[in-house]
C-alpha atoms as a PDB file:
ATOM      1  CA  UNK A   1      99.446 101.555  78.690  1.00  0.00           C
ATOM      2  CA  UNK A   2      99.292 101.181  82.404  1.00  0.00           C
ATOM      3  CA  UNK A   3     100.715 102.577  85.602  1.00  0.00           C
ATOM      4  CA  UNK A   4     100.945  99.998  88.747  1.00  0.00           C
ATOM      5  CA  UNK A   5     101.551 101.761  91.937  1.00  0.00           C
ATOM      6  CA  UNK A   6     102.336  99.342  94.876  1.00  0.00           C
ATOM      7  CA  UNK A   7     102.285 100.065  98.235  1.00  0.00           C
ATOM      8  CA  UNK A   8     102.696  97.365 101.504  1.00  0.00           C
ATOM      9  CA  UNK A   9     103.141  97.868 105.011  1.00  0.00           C
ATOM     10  CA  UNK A  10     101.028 100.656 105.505  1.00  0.00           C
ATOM     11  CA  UNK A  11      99.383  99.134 108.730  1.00  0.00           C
ATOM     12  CA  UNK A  12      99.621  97.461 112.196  1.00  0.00           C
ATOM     13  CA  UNK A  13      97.079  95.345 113.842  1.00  0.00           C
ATOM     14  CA  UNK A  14      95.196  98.135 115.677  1.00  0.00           C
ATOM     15  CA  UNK A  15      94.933 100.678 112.587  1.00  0.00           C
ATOM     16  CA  UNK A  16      92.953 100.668 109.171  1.00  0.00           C
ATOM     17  CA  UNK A  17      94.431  98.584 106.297  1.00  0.00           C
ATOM     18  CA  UNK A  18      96.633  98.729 102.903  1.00  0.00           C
ATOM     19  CA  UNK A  19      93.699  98.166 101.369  1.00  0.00           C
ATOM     20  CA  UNK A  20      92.144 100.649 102.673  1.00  0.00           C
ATOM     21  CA  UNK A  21      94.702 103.312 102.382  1.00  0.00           C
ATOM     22  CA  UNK A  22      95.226 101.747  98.748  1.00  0.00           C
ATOM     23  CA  UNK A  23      92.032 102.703  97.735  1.00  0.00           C
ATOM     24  CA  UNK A  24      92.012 106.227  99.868  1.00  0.00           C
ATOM     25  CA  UNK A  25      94.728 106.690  97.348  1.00  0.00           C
ATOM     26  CA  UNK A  26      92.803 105.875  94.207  1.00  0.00           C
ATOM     27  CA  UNK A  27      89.813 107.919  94.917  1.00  0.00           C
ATOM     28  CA  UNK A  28      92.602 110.848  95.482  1.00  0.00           C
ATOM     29  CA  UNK A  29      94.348 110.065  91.883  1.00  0.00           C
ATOM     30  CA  UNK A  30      91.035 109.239  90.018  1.00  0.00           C
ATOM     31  CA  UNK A  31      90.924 113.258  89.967  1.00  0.00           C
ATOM     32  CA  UNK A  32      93.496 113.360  87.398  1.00  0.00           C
ATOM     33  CA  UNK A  33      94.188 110.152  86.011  1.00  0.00           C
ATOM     34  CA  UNK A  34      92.031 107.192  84.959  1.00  0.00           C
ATOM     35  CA  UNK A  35      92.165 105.017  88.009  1.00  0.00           C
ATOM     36  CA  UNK A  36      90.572 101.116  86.156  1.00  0.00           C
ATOM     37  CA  UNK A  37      90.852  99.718  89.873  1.00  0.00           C
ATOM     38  CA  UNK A  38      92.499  98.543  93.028  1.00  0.00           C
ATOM     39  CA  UNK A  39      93.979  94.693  93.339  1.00  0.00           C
ATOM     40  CA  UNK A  40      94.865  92.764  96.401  1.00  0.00           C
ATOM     41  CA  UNK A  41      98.244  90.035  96.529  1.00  0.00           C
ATOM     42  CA  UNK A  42      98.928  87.568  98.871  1.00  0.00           C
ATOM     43  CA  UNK A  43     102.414  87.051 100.045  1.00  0.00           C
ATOM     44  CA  UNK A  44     104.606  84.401 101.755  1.00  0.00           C
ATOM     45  CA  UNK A  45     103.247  83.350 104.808  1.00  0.00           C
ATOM     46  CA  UNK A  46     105.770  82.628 107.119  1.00  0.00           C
ATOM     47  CA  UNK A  47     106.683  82.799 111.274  1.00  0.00           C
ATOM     48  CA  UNK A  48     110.385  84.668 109.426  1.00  0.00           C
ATOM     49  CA  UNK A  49     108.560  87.013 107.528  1.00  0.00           C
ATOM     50  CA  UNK A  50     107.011  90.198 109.665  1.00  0.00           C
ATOM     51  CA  UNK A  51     103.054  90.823 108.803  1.00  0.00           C
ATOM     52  CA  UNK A  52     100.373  92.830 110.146  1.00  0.00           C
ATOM     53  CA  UNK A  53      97.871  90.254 109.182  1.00  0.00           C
ATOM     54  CA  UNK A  54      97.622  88.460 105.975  1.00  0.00           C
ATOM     55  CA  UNK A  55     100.922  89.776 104.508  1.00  0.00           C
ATOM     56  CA  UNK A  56      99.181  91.046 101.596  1.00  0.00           C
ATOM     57  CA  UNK A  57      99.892  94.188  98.825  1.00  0.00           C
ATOM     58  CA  UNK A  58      97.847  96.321  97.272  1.00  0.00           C
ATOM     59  CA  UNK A  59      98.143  97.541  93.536  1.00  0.00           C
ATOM     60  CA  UNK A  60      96.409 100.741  92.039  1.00  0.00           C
ATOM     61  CA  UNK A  61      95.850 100.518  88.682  1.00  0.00           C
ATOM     62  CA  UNK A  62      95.612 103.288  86.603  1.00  0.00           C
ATOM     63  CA  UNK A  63      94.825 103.778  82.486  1.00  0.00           C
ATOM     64  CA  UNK A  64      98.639 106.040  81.308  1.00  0.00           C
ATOM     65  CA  UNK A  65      96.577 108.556  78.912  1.00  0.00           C
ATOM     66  CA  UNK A  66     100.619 109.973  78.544  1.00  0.00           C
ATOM     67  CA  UNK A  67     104.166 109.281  79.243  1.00  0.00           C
ATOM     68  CA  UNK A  68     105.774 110.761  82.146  1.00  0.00           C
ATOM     69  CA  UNK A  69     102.825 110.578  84.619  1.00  0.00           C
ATOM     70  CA  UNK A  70     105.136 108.118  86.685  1.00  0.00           C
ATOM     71  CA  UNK A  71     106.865 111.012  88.856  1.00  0.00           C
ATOM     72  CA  UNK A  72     103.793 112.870  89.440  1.00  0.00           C
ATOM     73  CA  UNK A  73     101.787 109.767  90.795  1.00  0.00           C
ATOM     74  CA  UNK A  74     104.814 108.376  93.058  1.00  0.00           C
ATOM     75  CA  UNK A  75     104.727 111.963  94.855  1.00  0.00           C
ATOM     76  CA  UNK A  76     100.763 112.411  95.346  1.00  0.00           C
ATOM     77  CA  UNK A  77     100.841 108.615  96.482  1.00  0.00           C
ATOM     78  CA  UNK A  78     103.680 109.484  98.813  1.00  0.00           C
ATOM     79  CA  UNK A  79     101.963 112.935 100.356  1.00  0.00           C
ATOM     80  CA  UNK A  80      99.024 111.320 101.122  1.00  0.00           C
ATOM     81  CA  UNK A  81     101.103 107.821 102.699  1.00  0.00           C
ATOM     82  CA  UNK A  82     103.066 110.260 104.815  1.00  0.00           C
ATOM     83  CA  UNK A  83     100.355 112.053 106.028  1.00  0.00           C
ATOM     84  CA  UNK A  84      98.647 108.752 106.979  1.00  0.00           C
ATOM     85  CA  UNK A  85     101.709 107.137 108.354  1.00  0.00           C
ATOM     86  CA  UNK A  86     101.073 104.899 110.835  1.00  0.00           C
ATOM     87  CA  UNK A  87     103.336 104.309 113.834  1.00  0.00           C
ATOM     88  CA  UNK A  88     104.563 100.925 113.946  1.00  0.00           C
ATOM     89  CA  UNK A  89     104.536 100.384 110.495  1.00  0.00           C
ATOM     90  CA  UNK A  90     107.068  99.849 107.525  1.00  0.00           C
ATOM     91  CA  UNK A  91     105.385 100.959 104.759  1.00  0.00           C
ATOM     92  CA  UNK A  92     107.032 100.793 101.066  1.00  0.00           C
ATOM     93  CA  UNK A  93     105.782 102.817  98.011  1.00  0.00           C
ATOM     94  CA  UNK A  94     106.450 101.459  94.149  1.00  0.00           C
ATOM     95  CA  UNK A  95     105.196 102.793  90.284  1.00  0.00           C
ATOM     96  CA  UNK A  96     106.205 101.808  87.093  1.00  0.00           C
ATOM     97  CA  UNK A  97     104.455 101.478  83.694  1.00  0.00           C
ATOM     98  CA  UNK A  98     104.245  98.448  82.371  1.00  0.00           C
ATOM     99  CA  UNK A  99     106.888  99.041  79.356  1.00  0.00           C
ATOM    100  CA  UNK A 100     109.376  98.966  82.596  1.00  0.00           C
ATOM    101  CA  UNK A 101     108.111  95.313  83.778  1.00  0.00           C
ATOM    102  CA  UNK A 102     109.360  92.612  82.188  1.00  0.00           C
ATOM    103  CA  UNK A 103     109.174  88.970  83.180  1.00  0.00           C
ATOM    104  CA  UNK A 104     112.131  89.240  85.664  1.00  0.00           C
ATOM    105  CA  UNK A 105     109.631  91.315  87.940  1.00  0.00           C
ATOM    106  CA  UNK A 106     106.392  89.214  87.749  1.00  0.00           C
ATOM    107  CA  UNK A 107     109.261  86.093  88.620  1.00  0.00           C
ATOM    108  CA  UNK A 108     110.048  88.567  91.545  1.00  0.00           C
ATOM    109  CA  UNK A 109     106.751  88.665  92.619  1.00  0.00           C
ATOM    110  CA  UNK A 110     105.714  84.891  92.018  1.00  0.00           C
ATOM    111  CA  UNK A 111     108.989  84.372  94.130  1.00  0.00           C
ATOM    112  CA  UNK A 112     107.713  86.725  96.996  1.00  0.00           C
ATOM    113  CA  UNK A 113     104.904  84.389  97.085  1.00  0.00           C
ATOM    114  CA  UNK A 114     106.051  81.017  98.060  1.00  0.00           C
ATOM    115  CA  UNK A 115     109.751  82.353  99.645  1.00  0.00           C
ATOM    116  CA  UNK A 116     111.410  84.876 101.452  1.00  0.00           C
ATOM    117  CA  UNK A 117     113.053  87.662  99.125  1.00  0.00           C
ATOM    118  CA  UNK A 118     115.055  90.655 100.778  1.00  0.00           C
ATOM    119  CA  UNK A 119     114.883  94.205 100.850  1.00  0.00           C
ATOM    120  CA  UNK A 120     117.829  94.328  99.478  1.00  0.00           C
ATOM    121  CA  UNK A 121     117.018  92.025  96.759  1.00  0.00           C
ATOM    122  CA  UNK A 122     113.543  94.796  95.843  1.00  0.00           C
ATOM    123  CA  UNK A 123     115.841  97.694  95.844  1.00  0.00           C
ATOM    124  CA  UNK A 124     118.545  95.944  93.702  1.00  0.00           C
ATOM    125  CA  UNK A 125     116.303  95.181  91.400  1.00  0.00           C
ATOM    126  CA  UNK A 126     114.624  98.377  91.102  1.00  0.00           C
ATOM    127  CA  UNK A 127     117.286  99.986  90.548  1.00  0.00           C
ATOM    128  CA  UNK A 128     118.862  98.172  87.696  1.00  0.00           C
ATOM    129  CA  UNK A 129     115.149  98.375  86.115  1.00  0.00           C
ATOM    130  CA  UNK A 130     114.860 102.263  86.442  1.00  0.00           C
ATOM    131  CA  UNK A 131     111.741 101.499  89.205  1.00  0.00           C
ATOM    132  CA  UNK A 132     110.502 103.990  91.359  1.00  0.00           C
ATOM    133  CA  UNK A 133     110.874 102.256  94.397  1.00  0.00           C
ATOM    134  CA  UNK A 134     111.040 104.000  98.420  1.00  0.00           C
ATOM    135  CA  UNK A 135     110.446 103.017 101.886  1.00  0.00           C
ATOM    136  CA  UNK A 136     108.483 106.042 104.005  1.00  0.00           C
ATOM    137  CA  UNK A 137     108.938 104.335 107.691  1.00  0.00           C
ATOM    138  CA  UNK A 138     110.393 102.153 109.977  1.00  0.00           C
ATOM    139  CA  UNK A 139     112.241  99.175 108.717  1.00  0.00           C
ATOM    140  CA  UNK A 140     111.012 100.005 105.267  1.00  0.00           C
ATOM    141  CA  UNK A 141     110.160  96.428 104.291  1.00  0.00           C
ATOM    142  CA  UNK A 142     107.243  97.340 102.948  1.00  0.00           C
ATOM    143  CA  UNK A 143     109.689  98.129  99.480  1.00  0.00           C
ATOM    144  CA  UNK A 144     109.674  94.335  98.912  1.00  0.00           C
ATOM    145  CA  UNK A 145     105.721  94.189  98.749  1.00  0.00           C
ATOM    146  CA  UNK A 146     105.438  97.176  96.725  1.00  0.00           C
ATOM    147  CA  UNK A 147     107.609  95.677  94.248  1.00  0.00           C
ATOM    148  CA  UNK A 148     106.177  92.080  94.546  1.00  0.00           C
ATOM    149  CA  UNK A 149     103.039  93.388  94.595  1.00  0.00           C
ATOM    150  CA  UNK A 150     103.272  95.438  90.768  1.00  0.00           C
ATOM    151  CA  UNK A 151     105.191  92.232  89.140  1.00  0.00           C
ATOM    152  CA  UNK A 152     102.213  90.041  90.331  1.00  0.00           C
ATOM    153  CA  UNK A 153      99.777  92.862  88.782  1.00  0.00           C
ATOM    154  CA  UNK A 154     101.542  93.081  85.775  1.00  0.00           C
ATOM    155  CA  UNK A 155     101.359  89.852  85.183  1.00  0.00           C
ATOM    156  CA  UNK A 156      97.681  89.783  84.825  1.00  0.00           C
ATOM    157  CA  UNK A 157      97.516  86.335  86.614  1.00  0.00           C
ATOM    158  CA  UNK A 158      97.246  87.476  90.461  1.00  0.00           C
ATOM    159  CA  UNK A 159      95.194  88.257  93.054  1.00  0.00           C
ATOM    160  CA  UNK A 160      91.444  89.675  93.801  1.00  0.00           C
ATOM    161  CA  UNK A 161      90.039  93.329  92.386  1.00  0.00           C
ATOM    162  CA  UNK A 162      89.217  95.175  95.935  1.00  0.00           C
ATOM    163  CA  UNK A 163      87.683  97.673  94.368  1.00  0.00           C
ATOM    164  CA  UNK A 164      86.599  97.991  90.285  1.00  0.00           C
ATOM    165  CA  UNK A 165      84.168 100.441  89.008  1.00  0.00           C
ATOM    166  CA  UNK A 166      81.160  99.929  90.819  1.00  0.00           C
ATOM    167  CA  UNK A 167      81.640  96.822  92.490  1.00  0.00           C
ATOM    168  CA  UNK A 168      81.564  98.039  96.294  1.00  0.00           C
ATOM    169  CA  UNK A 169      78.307  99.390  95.629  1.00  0.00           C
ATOM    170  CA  UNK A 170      76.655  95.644  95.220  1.00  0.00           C
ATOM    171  CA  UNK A 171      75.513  93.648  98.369  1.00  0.00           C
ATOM    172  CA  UNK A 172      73.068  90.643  99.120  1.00  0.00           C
ATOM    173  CA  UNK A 173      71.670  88.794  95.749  1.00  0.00           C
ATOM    174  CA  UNK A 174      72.611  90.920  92.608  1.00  0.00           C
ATOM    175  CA  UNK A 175      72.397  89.534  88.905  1.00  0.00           C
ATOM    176  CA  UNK A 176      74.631  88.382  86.704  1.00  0.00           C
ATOM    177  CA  UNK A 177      73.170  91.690  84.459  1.00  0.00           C
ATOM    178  CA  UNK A 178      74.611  93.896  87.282  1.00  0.00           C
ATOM    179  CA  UNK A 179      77.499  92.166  88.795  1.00  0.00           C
ATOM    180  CA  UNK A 180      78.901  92.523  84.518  1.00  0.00           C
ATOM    181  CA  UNK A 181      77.646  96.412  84.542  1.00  0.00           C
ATOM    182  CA  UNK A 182      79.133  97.201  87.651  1.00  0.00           C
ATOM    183  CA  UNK A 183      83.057  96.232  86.288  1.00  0.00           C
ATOM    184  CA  UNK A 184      83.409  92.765  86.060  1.00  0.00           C
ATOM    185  CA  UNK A 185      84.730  91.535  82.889  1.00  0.00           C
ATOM    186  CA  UNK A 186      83.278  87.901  83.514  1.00  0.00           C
ATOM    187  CA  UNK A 187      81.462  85.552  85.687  1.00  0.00           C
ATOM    188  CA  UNK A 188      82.574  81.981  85.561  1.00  0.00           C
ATOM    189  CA  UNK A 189      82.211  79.071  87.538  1.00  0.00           C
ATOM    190  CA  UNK A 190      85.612  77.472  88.730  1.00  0.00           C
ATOM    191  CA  UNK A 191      85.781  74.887  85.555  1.00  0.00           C
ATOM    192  CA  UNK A 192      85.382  77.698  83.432  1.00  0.00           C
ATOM    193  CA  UNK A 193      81.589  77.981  81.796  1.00  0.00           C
ATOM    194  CA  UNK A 194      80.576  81.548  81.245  1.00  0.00           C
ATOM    195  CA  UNK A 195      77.496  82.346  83.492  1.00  0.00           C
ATOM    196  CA  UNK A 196      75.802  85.203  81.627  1.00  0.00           C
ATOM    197  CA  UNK A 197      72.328  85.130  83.466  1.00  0.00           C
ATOM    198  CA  UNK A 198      70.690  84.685  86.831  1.00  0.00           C
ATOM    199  CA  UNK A 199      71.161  85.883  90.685  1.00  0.00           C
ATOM    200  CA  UNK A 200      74.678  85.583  92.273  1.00  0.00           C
ATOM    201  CA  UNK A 201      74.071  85.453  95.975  1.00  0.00           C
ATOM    202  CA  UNK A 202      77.664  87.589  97.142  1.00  0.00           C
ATOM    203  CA  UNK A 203      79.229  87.452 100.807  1.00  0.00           C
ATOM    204  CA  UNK A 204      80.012  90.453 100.961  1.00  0.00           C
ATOM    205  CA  UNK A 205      80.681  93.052  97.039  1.00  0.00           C
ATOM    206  CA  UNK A 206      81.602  90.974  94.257  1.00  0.00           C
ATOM    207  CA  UNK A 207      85.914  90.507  94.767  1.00  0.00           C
ATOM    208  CA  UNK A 208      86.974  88.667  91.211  1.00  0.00           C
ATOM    209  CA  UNK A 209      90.055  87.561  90.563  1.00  0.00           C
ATOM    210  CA  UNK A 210      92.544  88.862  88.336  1.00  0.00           C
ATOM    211  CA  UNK A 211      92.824  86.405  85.471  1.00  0.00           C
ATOM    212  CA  UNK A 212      94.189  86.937  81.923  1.00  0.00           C
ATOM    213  CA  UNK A 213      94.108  90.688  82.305  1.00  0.00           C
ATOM    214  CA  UNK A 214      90.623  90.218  83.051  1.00  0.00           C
ATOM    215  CA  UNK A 215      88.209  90.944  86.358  1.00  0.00           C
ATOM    216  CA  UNK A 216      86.773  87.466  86.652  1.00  0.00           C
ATOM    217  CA  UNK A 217      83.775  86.619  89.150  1.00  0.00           C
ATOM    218  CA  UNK A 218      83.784  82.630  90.213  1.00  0.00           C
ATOM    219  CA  UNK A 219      80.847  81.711  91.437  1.00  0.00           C
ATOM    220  CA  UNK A 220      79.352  77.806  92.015  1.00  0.00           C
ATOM    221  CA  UNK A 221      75.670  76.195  92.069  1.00  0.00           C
ATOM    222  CA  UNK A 222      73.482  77.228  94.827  1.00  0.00           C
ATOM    223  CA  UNK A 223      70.239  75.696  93.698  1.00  0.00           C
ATOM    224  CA  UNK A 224      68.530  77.176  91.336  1.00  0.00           C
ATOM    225  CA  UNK A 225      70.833  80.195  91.578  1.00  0.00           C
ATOM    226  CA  UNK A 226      75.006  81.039  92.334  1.00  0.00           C
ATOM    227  CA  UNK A 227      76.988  82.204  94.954  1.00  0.00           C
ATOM    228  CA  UNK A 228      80.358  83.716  94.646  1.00  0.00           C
ATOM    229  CA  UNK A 229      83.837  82.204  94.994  1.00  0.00           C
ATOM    230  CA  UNK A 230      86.621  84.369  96.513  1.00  0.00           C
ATOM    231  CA  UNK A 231      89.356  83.181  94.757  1.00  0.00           C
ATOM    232  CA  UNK A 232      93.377  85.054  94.270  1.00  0.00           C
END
């Protein structure tokens, strides 16, 4: 089984990121729990909808070796969110296994994506699921990302791996050998052919998409080689 814990609104334009505090978090929890990796989801953009930046969540995954592990995870997550809080910011905290997520929640999410859902919509809704589901700050509307953000990552069919194993650790021209060791499940090219040798020229780490459950590196043709696609 696994845990999603969401968390949104953690930042404003001068401070560090969600994704950074997301994976601050991670590192923190990988001491007891099995933490598989960090995922990224874009949001509605819209001038009615309040951003930092890219109006994006962020989504710790994390391997439930036993029930009940829910509680415990929502309060480290919290400690360490309120002891980073950020003034300014609205940040909202979410967890729940995926036994609690049915397809109501990933249609939340999907819906967060291309319209403007409520607050009180994400707290409705988390409630009548059983969801762990609190604002620490502010206006709070980070709740709706938090929630948005865990029905996109349970549905196995959103969004970009931040952070995965060893992927952070890769830079410049890597192989297709050690992108796949590092944590990727897959490298593909957008049409869908399995690339399983040669050099993958990366902008930056190696960020693949979240596809059928799977971490899945796009890359295209760069002459005799590949260079990655950021894609989700």
């Amino acid at each position: 089984m696994t845990l999603y814990l969401g968390i949104d609104d953690t930042d404003t334009r001068e401070s560090r990121g969600t994704g950074r505090l997301a994976r601050m978090i991670a590192a923190e929890l990988a001491r007891s729990y099995t933490v598989t990796g960090v995922t990224r989801h874009q949001l509605f953009v819209h001038p009615a909808v309040p951003y930092t930046s890219h109006n994006s969540s962020a989504v710790i995954h994390i391997r439930e070796a036993e029930n009940g592990i829910a509680a415990d995870v929502f309060a480290t997550a919290k400690e360490l969110m309120l002891a980073d809080f950020i003034e300014g910011s609205d940040p909202g905290i979410c967890v729940a296994a995926d036994r609690e997520i049915g397809s109501d929640l990933s249609l939340f999410g999907f819906s967060a994506k291309k319209s403007i859902v409520t607050q009180e919509q994400a707290r409705s809704f988390a409630r009548q699921a059983g969801i762990l589901l609190e604002g620490l700050g502010g206006t709070e509307d980070g709740v709706i990302g938090a929630l948005a953000g865990i029905g996109l990552a349970a549905s196995g069919n959103d969004g970009r791996f931040v952070q995965k194993g060893a992927t952070r650790d890769l830079r410049g021209t890597q192989t297709v050998a050690a992108i796949l060791a590092s944590g990727v499940d897959r490298v593909r090219t957008r049409d869908g052919t399995a690339v399983d040798e040669g050099t993958v020229s990366l902008r930056k780490f190696p960020k693949p998409a979240f596809v059928g459950g799977e971490a899945v590196l796009f890359v295209e043709t760069d002459g005799d080689a590949y260079r990655d696609i950021v894609i989700g």
